[in-house]
C-alpha atoms as a PDB file:
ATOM      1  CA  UNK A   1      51.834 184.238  28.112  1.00  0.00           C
ATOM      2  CA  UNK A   2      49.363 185.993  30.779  1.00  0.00           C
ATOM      3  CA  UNK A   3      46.333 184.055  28.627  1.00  0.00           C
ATOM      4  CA  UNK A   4      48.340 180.869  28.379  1.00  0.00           C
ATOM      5  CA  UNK A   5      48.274 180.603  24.875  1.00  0.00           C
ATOM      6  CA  UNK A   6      52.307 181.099  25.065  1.00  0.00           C
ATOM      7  CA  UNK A   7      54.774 178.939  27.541  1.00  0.00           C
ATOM      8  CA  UNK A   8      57.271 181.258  29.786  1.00  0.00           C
ATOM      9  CA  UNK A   9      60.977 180.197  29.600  1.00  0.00           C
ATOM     10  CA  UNK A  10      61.570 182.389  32.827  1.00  0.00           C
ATOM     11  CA  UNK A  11      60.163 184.372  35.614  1.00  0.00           C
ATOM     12  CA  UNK A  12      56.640 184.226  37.491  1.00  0.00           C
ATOM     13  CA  UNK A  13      52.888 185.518  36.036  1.00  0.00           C
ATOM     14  CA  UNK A  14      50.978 186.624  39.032  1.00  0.00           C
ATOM     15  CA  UNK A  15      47.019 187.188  38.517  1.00  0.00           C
ATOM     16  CA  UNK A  16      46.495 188.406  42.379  1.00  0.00           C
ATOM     17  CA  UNK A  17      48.418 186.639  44.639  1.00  0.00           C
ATOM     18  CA  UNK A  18      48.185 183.251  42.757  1.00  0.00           C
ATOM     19  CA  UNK A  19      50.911 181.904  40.299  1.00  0.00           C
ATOM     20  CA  UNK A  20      49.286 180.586  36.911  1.00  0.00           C
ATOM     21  CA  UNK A  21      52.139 180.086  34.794  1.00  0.00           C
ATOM     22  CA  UNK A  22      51.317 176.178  34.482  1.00  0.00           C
ATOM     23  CA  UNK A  23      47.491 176.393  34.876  1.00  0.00           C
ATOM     24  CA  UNK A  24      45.113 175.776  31.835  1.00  0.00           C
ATOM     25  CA  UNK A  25      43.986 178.568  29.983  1.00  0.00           C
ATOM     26  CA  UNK A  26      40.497 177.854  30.945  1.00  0.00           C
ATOM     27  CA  UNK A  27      41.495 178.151  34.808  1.00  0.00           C
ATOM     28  CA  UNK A  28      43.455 181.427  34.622  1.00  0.00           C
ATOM     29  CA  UNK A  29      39.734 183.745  35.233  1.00  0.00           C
ATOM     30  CA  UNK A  30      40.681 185.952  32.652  1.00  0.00           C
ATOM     31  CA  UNK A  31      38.521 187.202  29.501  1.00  0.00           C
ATOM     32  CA  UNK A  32      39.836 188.204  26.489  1.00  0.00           C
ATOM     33  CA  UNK A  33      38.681 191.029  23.773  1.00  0.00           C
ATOM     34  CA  UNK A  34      39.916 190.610  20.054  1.00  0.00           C
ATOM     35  CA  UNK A  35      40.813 192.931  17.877  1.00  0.00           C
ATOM     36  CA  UNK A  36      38.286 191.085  14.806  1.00  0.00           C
ATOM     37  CA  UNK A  37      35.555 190.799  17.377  1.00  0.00           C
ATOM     38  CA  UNK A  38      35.564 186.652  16.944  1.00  0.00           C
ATOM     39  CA  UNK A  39      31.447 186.500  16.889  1.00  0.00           C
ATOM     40  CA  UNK A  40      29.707 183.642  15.569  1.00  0.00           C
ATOM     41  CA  UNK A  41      27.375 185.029  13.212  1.00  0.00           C
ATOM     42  CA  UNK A  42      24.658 182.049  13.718  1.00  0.00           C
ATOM     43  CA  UNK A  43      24.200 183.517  17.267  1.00  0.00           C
ATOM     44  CA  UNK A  44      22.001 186.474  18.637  1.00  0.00           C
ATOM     45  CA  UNK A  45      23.764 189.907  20.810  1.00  0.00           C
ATOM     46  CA  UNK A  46      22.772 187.590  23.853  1.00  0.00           C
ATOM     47  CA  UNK A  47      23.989 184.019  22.320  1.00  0.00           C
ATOM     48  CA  UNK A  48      27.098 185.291  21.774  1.00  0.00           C
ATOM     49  CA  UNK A  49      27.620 187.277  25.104  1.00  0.00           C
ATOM     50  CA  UNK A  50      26.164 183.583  27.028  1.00  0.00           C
ATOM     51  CA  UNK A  51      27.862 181.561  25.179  1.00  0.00           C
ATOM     52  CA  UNK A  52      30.607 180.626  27.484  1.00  0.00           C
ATOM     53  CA  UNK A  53      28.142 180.698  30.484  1.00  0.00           C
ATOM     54  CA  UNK A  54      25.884 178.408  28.801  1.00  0.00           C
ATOM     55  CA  UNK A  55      29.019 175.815  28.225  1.00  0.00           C
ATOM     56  CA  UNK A  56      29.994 176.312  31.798  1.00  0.00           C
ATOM     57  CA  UNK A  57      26.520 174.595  32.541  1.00  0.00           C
ATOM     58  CA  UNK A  58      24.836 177.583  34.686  1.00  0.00           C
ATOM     59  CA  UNK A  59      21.444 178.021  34.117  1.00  0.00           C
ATOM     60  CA  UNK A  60      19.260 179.809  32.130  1.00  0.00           C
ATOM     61  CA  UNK A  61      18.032 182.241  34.693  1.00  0.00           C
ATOM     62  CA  UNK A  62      21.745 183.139  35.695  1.00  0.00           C
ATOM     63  CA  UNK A  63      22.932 183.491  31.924  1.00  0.00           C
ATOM     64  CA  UNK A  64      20.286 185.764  31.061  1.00  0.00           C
ATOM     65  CA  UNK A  65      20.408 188.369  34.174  1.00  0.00           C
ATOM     66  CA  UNK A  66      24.241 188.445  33.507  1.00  0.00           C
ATOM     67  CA  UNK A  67      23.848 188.879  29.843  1.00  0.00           C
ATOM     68  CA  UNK A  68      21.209 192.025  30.781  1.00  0.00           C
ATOM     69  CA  UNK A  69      23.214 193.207  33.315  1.00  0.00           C
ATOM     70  CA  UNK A  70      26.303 193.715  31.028  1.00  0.00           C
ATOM     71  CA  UNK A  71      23.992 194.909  28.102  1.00  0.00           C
ATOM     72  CA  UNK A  72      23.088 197.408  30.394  1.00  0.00           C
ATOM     73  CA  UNK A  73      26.288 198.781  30.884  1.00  0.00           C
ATOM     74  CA  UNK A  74      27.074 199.074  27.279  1.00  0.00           C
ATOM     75  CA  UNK A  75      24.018 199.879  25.897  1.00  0.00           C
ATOM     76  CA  UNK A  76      22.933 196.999  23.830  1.00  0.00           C
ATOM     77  CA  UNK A  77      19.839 196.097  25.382  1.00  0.00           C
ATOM     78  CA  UNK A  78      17.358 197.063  22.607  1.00  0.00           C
ATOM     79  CA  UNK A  79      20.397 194.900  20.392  1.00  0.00           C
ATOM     80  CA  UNK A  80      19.902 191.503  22.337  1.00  0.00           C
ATOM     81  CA  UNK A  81      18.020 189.308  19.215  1.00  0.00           C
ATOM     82  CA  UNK A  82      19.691 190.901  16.429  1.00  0.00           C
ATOM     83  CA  UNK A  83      23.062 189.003  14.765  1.00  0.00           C
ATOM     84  CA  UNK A  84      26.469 190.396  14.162  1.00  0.00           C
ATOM     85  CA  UNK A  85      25.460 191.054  10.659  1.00  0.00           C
ATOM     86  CA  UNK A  86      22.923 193.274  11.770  1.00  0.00           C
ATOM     87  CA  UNK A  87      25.520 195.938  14.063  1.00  0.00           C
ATOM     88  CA  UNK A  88      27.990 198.579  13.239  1.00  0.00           C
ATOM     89  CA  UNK A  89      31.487 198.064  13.999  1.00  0.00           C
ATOM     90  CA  UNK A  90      31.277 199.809  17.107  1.00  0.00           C
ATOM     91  CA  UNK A  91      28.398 197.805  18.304  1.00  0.00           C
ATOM     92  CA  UNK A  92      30.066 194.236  17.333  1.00  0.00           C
ATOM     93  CA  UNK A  93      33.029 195.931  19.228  1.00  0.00           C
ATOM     94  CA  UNK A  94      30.893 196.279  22.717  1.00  0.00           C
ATOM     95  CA  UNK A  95      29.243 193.094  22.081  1.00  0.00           C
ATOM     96  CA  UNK A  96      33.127 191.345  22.311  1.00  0.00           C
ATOM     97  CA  UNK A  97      33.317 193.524  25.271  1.00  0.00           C
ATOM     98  CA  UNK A  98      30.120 192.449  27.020  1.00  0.00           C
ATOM     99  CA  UNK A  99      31.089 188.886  26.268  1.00  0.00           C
ATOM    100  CA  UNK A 100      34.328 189.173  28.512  1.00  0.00           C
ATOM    101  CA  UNK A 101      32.214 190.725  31.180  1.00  0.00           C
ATOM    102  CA  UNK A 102      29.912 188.699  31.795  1.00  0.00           C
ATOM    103  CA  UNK A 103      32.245 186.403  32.973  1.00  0.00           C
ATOM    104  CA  UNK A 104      33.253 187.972  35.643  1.00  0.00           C
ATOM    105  CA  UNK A 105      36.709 187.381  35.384  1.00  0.00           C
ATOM    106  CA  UNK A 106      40.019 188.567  37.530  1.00  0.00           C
ATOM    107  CA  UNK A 107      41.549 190.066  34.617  1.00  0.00           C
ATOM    108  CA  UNK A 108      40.615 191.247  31.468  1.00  0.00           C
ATOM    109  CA  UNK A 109      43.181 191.531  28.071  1.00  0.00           C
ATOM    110  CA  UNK A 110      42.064 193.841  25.071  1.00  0.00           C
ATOM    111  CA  UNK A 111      43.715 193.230  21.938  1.00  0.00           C
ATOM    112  CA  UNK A 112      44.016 196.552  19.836  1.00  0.00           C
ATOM    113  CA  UNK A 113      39.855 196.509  20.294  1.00  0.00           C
ATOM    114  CA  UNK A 114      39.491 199.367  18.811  1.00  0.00           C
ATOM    115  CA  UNK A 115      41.738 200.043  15.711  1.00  0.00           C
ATOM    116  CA  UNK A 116      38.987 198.269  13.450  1.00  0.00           C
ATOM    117  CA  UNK A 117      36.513 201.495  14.359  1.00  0.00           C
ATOM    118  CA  UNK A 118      36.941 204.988  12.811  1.00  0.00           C
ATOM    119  CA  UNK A 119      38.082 207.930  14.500  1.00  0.00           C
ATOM    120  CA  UNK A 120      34.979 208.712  16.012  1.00  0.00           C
ATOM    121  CA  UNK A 121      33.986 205.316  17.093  1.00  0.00           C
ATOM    122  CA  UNK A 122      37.617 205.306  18.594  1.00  0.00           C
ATOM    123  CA  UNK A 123      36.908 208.412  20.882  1.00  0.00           C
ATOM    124  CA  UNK A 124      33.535 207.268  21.757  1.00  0.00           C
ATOM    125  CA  UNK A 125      34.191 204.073  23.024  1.00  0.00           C
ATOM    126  CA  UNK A 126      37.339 204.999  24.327  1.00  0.00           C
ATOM    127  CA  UNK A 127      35.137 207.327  27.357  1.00  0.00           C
ATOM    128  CA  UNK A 128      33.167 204.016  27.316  1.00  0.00           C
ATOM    129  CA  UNK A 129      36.184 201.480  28.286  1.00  0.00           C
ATOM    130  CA  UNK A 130      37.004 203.986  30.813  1.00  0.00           C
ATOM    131  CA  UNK A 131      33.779 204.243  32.935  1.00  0.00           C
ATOM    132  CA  UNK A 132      33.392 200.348  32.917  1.00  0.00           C
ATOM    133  CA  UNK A 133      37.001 200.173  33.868  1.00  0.00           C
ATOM    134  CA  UNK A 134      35.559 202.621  36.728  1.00  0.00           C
ATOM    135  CA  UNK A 135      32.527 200.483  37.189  1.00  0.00           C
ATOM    136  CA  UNK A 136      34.063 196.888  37.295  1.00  0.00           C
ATOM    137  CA  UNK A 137      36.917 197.526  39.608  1.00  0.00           C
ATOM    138  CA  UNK A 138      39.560 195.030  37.394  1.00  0.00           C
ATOM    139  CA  UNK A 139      42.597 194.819  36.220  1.00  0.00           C
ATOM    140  CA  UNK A 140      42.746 195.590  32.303  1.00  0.00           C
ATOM    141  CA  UNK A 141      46.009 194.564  30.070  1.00  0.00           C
ATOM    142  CA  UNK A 142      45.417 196.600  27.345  1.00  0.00           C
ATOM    143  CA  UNK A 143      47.794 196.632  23.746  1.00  0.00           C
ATOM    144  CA  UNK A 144      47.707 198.891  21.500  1.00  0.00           C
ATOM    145  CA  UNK A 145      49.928 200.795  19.553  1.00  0.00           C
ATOM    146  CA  UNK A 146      47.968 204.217  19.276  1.00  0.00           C
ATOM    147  CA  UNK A 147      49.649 206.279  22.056  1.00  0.00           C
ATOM    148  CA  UNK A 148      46.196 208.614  22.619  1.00  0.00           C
ATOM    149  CA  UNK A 149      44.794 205.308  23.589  1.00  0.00           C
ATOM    150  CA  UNK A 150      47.573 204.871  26.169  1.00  0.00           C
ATOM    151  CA  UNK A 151      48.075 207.959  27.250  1.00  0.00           C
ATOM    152  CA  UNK A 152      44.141 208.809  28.040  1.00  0.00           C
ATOM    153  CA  UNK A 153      43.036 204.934  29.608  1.00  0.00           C
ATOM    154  CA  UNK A 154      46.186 203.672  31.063  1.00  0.00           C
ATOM    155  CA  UNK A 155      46.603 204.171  35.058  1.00  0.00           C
ATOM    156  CA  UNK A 156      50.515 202.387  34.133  1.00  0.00           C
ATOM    157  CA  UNK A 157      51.676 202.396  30.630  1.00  0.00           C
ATOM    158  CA  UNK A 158      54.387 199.583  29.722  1.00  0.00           C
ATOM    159  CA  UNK A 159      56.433 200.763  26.284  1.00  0.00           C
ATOM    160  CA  UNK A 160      58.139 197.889  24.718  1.00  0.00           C
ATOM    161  CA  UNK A 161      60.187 198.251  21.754  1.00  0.00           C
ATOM    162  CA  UNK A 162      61.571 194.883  20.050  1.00  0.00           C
ATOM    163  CA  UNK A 163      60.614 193.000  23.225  1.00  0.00           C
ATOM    164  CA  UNK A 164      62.548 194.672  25.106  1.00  0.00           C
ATOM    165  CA  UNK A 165      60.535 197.091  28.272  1.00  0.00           C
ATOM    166  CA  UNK A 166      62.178 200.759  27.695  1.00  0.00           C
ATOM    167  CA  UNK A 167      59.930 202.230  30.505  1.00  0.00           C
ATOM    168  CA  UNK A 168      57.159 201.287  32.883  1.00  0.00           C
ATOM    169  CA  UNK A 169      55.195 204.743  34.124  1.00  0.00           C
ATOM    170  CA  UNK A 170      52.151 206.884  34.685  1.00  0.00           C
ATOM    171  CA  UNK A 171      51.021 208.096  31.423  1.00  0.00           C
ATOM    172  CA  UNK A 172      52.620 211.885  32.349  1.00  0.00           C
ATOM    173  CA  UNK A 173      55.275 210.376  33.913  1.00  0.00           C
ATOM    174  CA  UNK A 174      56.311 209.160  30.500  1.00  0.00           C
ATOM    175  CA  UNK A 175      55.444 212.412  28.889  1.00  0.00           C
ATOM    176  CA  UNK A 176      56.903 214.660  31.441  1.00  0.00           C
ATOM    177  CA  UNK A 177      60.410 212.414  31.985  1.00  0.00           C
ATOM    178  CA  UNK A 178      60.804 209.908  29.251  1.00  0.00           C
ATOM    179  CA  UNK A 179      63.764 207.305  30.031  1.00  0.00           C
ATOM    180  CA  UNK A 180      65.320 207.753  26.176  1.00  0.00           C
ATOM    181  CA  UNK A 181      64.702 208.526  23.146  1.00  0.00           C
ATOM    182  CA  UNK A 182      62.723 206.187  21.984  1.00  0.00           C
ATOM    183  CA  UNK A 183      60.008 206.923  24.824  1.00  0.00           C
ATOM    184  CA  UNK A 184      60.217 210.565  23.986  1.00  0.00           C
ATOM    185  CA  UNK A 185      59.494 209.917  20.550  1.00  0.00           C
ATOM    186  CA  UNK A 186      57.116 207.654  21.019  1.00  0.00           C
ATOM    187  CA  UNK A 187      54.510 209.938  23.499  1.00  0.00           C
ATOM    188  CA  UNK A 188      53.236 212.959  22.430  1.00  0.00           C
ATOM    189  CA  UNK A 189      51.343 214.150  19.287  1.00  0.00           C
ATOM    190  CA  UNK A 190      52.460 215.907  17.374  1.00  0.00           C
ATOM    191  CA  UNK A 191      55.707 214.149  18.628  1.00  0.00           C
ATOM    192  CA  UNK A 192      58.802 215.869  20.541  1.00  0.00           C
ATOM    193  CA  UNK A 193      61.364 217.729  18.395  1.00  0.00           C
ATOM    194  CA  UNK A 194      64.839 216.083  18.123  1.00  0.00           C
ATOM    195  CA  UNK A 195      67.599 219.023  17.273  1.00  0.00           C
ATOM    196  CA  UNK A 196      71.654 218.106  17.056  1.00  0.00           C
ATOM    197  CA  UNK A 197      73.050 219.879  19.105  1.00  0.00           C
ATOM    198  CA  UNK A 198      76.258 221.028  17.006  1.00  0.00           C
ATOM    199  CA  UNK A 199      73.775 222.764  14.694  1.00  0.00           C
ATOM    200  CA  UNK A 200      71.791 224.780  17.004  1.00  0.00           C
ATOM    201  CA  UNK A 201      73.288 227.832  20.025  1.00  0.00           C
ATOM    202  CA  UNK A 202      72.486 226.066  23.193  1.00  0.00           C
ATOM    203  CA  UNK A 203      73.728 225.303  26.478  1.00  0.00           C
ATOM    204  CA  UNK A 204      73.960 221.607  26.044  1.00  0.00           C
ATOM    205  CA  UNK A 205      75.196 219.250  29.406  1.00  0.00           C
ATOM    206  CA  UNK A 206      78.214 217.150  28.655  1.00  0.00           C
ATOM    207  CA  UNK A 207      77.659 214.183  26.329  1.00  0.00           C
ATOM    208  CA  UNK A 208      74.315 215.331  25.117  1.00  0.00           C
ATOM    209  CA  UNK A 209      74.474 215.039  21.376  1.00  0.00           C
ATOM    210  CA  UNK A 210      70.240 215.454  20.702  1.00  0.00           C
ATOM    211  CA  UNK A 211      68.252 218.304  22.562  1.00  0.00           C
ATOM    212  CA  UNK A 212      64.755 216.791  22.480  1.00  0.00           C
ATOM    213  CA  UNK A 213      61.818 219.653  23.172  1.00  0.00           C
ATOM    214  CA  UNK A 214      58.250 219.333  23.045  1.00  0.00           C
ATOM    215  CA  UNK A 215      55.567 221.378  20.492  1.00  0.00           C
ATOM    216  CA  UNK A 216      54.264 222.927  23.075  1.00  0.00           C
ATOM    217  CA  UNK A 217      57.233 223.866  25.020  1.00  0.00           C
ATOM    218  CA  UNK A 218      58.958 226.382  21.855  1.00  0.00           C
ATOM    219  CA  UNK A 219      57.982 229.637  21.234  1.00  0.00           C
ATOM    220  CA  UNK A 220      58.049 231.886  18.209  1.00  0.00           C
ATOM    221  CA  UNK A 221      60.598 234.942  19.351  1.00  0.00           C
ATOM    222  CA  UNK A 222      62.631 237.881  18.551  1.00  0.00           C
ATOM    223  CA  UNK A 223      65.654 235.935  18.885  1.00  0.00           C
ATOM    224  CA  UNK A 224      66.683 232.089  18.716  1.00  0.00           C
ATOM    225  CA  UNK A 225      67.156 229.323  16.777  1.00  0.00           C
ATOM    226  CA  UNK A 226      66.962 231.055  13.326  1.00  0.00           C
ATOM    227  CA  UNK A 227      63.603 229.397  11.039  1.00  0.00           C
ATOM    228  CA  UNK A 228      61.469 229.619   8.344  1.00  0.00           C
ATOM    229  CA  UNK A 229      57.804 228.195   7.962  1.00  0.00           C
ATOM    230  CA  UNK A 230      57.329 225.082   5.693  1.00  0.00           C
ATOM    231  CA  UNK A 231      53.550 224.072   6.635  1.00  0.00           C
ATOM    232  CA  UNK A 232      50.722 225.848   9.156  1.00  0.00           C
ATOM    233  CA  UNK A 233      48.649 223.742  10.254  1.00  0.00           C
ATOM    234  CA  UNK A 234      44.967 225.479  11.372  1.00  0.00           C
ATOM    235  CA  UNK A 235      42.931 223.343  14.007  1.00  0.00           C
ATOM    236  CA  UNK A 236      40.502 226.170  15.469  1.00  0.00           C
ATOM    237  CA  UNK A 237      41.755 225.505  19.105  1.00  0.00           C
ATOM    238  CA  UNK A 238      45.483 225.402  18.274  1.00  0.00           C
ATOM    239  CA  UNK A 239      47.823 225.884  15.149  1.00  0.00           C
ATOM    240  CA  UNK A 240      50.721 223.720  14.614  1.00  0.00           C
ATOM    241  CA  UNK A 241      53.694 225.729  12.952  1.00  0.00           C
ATOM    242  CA  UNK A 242      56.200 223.307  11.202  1.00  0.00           C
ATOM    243  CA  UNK A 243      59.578 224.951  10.812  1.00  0.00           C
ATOM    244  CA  UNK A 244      62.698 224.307   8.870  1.00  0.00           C
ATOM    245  CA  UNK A 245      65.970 224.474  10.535  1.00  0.00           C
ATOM    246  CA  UNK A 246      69.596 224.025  10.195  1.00  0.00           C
ATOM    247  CA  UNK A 247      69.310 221.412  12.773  1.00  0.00           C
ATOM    248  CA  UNK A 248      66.112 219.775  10.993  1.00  0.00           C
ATOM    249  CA  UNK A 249      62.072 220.348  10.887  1.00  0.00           C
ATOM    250  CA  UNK A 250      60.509 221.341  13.954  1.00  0.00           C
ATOM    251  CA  UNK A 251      56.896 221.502  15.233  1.00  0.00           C
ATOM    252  CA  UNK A 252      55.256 224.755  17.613  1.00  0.00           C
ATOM    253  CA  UNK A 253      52.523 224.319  18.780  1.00  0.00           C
ATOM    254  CA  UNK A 254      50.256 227.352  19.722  1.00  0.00           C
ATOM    255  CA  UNK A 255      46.969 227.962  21.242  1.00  0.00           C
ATOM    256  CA  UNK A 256      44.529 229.536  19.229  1.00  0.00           C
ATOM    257  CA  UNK A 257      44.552 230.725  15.696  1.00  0.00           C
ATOM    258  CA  UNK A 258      47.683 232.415  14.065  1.00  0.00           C
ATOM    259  CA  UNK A 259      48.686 233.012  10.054  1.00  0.00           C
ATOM    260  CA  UNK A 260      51.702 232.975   9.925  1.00  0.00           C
ATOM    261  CA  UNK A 261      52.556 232.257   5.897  1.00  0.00           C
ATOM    262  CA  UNK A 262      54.919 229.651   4.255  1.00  0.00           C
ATOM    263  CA  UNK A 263      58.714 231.015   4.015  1.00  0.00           C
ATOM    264  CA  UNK A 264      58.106 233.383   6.697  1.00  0.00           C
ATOM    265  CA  UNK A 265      61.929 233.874   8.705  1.00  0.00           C
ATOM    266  CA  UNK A 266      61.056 233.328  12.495  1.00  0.00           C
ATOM    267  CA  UNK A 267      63.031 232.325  15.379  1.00  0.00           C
ATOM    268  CA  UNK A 268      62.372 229.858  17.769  1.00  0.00           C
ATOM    269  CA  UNK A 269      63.189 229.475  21.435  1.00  0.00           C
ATOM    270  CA  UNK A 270      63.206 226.220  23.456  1.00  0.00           C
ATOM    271  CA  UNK A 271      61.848 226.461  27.319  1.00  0.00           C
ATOM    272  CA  UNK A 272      65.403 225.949  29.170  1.00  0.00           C
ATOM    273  CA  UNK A 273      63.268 224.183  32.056  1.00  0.00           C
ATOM    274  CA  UNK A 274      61.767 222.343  29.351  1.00  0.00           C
ATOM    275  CA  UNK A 275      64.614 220.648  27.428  1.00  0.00           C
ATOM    276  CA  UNK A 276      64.952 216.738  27.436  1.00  0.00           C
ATOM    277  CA  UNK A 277      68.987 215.950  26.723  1.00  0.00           C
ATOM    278  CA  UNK A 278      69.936 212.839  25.135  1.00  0.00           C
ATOM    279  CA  UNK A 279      73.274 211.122  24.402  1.00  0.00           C
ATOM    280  CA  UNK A 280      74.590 209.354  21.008  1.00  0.00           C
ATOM    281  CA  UNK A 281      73.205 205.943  22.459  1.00  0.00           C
ATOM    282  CA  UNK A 282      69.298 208.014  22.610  1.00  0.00           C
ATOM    283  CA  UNK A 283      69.544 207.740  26.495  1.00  0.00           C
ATOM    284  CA  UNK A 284      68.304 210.587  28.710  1.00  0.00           C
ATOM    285  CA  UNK A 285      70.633 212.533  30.451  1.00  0.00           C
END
């Protein structure tokens, strides 16, 4: 609907201060990155990025200083006559990227850009979306279902679930004071602990059916919620202890390295100032 691709059956779209919900596509100043990259494979790095320039009927001059201007900012100058066929992933990736820049639109959308990369690709050109975010000064819509990608570019995150918006928020916002369930479950890696309260000692508030507590915010103690380790897992910087209890499997995480071995009895305490309460419909108390 923002790109005009999609009609609205209520409510305004806004890019600025100016109402677009019944202007062309092609008016709206926005660019948009695809997930499969969309290059044409006939074209060179600088073909593809000009393309739309060169349709637009600026000239030559213009195209190419905005072409080198936005390779330079992504690093694909030395990339400019080779084809798609000729780049990694991540480089077709940037080249999509530089293509929407160039353009110098109001508003950019990003279509899960990066889930075609691998891990390492991901992180990489994850710092790199966020310094030209930085550098360019616009608004990005971003979608993507990996919440690290949310949680480390977003300045507002929107979480929809079934179309429907459970919670608009800073990233921490979100993690610190999630609006349900859903939300809770939804930020955080590993992701928040979800205990019945009938099966566990605590001091629940009225109507809360779930106590929902971070990794990070349970500790291994003397005394508690009574445990015993199913899986350990060993990261260097932290360890992730995965614990079975009567009230289900639950996740600890710890800084630094512990062995602690499988079927080991432990006991584990929530942080009271910690604990996220939720009712039988999953909303927050």
């Amino acid at each position: 609907m923002i790109a005009g691709l999609e009609s609205t059956d209520s409510g305004d779209i806004l890019i600025g201060d100016k109402r677009v919900n019944d202007l062309e596509p092609s008016k709206r100043e926005i660019a948009m990155v695809f997930q499969s990259y969309a290059l044409y494979p006939h074209l060179t790095v600088a073909g593809n990025m000009g393309l739309a320039l060169k349709q637009a009927g600026m000239p030559k001059a213009e195209i190419e200083a905005a072409v080198n201007r936005a390779a330079d900012m992504l690093s694909l100058g030395p990339l400019l006559q080779r084809r798609p066929s000729e780049l990694s992933g991540g480089q077709r990736q940037r080249v999509a990227i530089g293509r929407a820049i160039v353009r110098t639109p109001k508003l950019f959308l990003f279509d899960e850009p990066l889930s075609n990369l691998d891990a390492a690709l991901r992180g990489q050109t994850r710092i790199e979306l966020a310094k030209l975010h930085r550098e360019l000064g616009a608004t990005m819509v971003y979608v993507t279902h990996d919440q690290v990608e949310a949680m480390t570019l977003a300045d507002r995150i929107v979480v929809l679930n079934a179309g429907r918006i459970e919670q608009v928020g800073a990233p921490m916002d979100l993690y610190n004071r999630p609006a349900n369930r859903f939300v809770a479950g939804f930020i955080g890696s590993p992701k928040m602990n979800f205990l019945a309260v009938d099966k566990i000692a605590c001091n629940a508030p009225e109507g809360a059916t779930e106590l929902g507590i971070r990794p990070e915010h349970v500790v291994i103690a003397d005394a508690g919620i009574p445990a015993k380790v199913s899986h350990v897992e060993r990261l260097g910087h932290e360890t992730v202890v995965y614990a079975e209890t009567a009230a289900g499997l639950v996740s600890v995480r710890l800084s630094g390295e512990h062995d602690l071995p499988v079927d080991q009895a432990i006991h584990l305490q929530p942080d009271p100032a910690r604990s996220h309460w939720f009712n039988s419909a999953g909303e927050r108390l």
